[in-house]
C-alpha atoms as a PDB file:
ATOM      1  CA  UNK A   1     130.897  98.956 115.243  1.00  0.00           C
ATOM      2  CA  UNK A   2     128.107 101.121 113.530  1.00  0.00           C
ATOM      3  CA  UNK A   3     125.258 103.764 115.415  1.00  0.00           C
ATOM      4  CA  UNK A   4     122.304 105.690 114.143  1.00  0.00           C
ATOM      5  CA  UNK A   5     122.477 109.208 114.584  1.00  0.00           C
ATOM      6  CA  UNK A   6     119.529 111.561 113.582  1.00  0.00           C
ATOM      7  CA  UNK A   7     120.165 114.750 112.356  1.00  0.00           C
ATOM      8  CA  UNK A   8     118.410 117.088 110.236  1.00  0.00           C
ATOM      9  CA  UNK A   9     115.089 114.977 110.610  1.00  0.00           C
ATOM     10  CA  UNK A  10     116.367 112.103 109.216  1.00  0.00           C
ATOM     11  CA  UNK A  11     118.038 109.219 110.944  1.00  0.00           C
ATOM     12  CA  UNK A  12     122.097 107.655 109.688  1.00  0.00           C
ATOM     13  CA  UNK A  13     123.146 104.741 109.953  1.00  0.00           C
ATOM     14  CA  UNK A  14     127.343 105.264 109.990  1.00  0.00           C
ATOM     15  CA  UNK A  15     130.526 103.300 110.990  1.00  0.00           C
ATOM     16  CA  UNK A  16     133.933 104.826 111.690  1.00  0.00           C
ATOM     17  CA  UNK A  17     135.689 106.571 108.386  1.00  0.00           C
ATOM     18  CA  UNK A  18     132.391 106.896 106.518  1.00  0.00           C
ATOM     19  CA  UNK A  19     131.636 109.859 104.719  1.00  0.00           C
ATOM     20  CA  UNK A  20     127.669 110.954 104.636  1.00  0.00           C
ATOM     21  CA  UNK A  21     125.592 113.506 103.178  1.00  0.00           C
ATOM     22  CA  UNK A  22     123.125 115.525 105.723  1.00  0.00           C
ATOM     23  CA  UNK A  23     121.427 118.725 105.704  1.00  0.00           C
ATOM     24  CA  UNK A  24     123.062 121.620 105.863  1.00  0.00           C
ATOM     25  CA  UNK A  25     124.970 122.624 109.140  1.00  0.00           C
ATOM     26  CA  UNK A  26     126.519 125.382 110.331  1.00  0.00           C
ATOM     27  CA  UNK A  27     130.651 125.120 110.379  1.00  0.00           C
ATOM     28  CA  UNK A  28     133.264 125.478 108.157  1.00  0.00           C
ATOM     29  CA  UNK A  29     135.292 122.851 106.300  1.00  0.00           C
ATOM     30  CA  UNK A  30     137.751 120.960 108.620  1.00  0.00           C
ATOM     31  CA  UNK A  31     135.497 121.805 111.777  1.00  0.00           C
ATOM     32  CA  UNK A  32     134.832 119.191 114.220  1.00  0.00           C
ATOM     33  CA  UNK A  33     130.932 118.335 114.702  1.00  0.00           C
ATOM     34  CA  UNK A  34     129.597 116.169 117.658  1.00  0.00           C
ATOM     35  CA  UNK A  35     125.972 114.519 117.315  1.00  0.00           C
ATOM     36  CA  UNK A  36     124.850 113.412 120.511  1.00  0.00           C
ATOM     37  CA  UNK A  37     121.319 112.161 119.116  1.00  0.00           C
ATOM     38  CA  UNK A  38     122.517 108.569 118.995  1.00  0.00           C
ATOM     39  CA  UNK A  39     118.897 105.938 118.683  1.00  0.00           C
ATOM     40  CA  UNK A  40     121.082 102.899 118.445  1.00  0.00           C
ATOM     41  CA  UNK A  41     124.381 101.754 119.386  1.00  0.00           C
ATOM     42  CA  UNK A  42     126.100  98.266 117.851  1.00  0.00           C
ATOM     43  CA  UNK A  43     130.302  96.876 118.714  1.00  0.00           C
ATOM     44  CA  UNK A  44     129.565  93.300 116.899  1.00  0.00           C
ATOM     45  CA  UNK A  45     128.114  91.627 119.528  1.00  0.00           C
ATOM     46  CA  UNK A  46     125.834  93.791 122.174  1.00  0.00           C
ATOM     47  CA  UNK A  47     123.654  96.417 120.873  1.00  0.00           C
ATOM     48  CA  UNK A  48     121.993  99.259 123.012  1.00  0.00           C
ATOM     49  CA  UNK A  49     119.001 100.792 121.559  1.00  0.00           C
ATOM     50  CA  UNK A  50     117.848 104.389 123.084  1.00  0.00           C
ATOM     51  CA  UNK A  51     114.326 105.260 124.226  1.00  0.00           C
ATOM     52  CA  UNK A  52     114.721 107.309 122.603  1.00  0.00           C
ATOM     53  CA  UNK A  53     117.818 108.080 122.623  1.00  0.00           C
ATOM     54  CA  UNK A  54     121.670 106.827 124.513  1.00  0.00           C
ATOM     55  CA  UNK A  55     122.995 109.054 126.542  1.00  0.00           C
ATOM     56  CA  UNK A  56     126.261 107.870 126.843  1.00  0.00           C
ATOM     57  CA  UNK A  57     127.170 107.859 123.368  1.00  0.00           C
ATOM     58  CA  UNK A  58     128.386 110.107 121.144  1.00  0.00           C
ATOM     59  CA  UNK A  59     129.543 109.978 117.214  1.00  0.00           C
ATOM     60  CA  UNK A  60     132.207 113.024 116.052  1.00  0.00           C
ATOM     61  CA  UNK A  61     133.303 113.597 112.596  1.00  0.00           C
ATOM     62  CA  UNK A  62     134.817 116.272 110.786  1.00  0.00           C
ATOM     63  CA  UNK A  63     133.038 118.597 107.911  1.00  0.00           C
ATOM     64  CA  UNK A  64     135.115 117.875 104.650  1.00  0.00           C
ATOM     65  CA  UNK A  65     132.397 119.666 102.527  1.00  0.00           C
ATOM     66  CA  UNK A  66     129.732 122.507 102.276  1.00  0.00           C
ATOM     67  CA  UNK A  67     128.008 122.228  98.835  1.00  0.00           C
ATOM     68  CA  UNK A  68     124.981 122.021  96.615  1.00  0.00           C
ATOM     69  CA  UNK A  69     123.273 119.410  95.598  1.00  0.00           C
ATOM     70  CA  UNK A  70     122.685 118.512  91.733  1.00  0.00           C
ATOM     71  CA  UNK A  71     119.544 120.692  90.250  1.00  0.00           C
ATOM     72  CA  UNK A  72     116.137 119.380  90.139  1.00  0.00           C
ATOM     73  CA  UNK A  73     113.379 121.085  87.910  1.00  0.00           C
ATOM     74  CA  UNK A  74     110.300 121.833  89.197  1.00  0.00           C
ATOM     75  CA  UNK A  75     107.730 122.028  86.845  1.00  0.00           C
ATOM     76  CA  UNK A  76     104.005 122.614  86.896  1.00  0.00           C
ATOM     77  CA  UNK A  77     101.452 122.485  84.549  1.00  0.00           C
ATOM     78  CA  UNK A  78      97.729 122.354  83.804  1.00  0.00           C
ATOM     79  CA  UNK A  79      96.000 121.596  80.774  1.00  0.00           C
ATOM     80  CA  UNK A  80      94.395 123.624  78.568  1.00  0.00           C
ATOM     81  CA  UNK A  81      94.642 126.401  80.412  1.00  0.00           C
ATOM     82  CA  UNK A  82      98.225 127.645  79.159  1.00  0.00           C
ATOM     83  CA  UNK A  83      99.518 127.534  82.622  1.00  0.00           C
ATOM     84  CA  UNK A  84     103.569 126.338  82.519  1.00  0.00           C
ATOM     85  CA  UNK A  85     105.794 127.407  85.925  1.00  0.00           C
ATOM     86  CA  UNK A  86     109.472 126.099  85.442  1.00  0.00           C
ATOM     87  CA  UNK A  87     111.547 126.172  88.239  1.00  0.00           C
ATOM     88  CA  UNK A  88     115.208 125.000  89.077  1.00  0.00           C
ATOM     89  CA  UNK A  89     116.310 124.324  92.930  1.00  0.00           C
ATOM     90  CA  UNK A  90     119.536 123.131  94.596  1.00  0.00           C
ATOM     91  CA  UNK A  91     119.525 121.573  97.935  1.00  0.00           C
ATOM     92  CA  UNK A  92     122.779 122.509 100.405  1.00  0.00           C
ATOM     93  CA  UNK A  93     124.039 119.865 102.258  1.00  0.00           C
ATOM     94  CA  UNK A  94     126.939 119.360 104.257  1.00  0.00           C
ATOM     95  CA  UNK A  95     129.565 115.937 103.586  1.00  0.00           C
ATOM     96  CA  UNK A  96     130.449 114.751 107.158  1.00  0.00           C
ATOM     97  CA  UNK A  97     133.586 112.342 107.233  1.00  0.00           C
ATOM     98  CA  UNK A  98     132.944 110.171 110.808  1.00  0.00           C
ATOM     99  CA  UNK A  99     136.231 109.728 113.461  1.00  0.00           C
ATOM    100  CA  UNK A 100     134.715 108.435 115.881  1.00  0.00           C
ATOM    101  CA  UNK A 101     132.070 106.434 117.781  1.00  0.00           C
ATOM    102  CA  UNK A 102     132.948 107.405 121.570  1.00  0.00           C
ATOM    103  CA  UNK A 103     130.442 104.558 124.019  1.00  0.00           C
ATOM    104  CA  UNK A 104     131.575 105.720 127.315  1.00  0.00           C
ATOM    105  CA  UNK A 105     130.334 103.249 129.813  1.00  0.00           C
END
């Protein structure tokens, strides 16, 4: 049983006990989020695809993290004119374990 959930303008796929990485959220650790923007819903054999999104489905999981991501340097240059900008960034994101695909029909 798997669904795609989109969150944070991107789109998931996830399956029950999976842990993912989105974009940062608001809650604490051990909080329990609900994403109700479910495209596409799968048990094995019948899948339900929203347009553009199910209604009656909704995916919960539990925040086990708030973090930062590894740091990325930015760096930009132009030649010959002695023009050198170097910076560093770190993307928050949130780690989302998943508990439960709920399709109430």
């Amino acid at each position: 049983m798997y669904a795609v959930i989109s969150t944070g303008g991107k789109q998931y796929r996830v399956k029950k006990d999976e842990t993912l990485r989105i974009e940062k959220i608001d809650g604490q650790v051990g909080d329990t989020v609900s994403f109700d923007r479910v495209l596409l819903f799968s048990d094995g054999e019948n899948m339900e695809v929203g347009r553009p999104l199910l209604e009656n489905v909704t995916v919960t999981g539990r925040i086990v993290a708030q973090d930062k991501a590894k740091k990325i340097i930015v760096f930009k240059y132009k030649r010959r004119k002695r023009y050198r900008r170097k910076q560093g960034h770190r993307q928050p994101f949130t780690a989302v374990k998943i508990e439960a695909i709920d399709a109430g029909k």
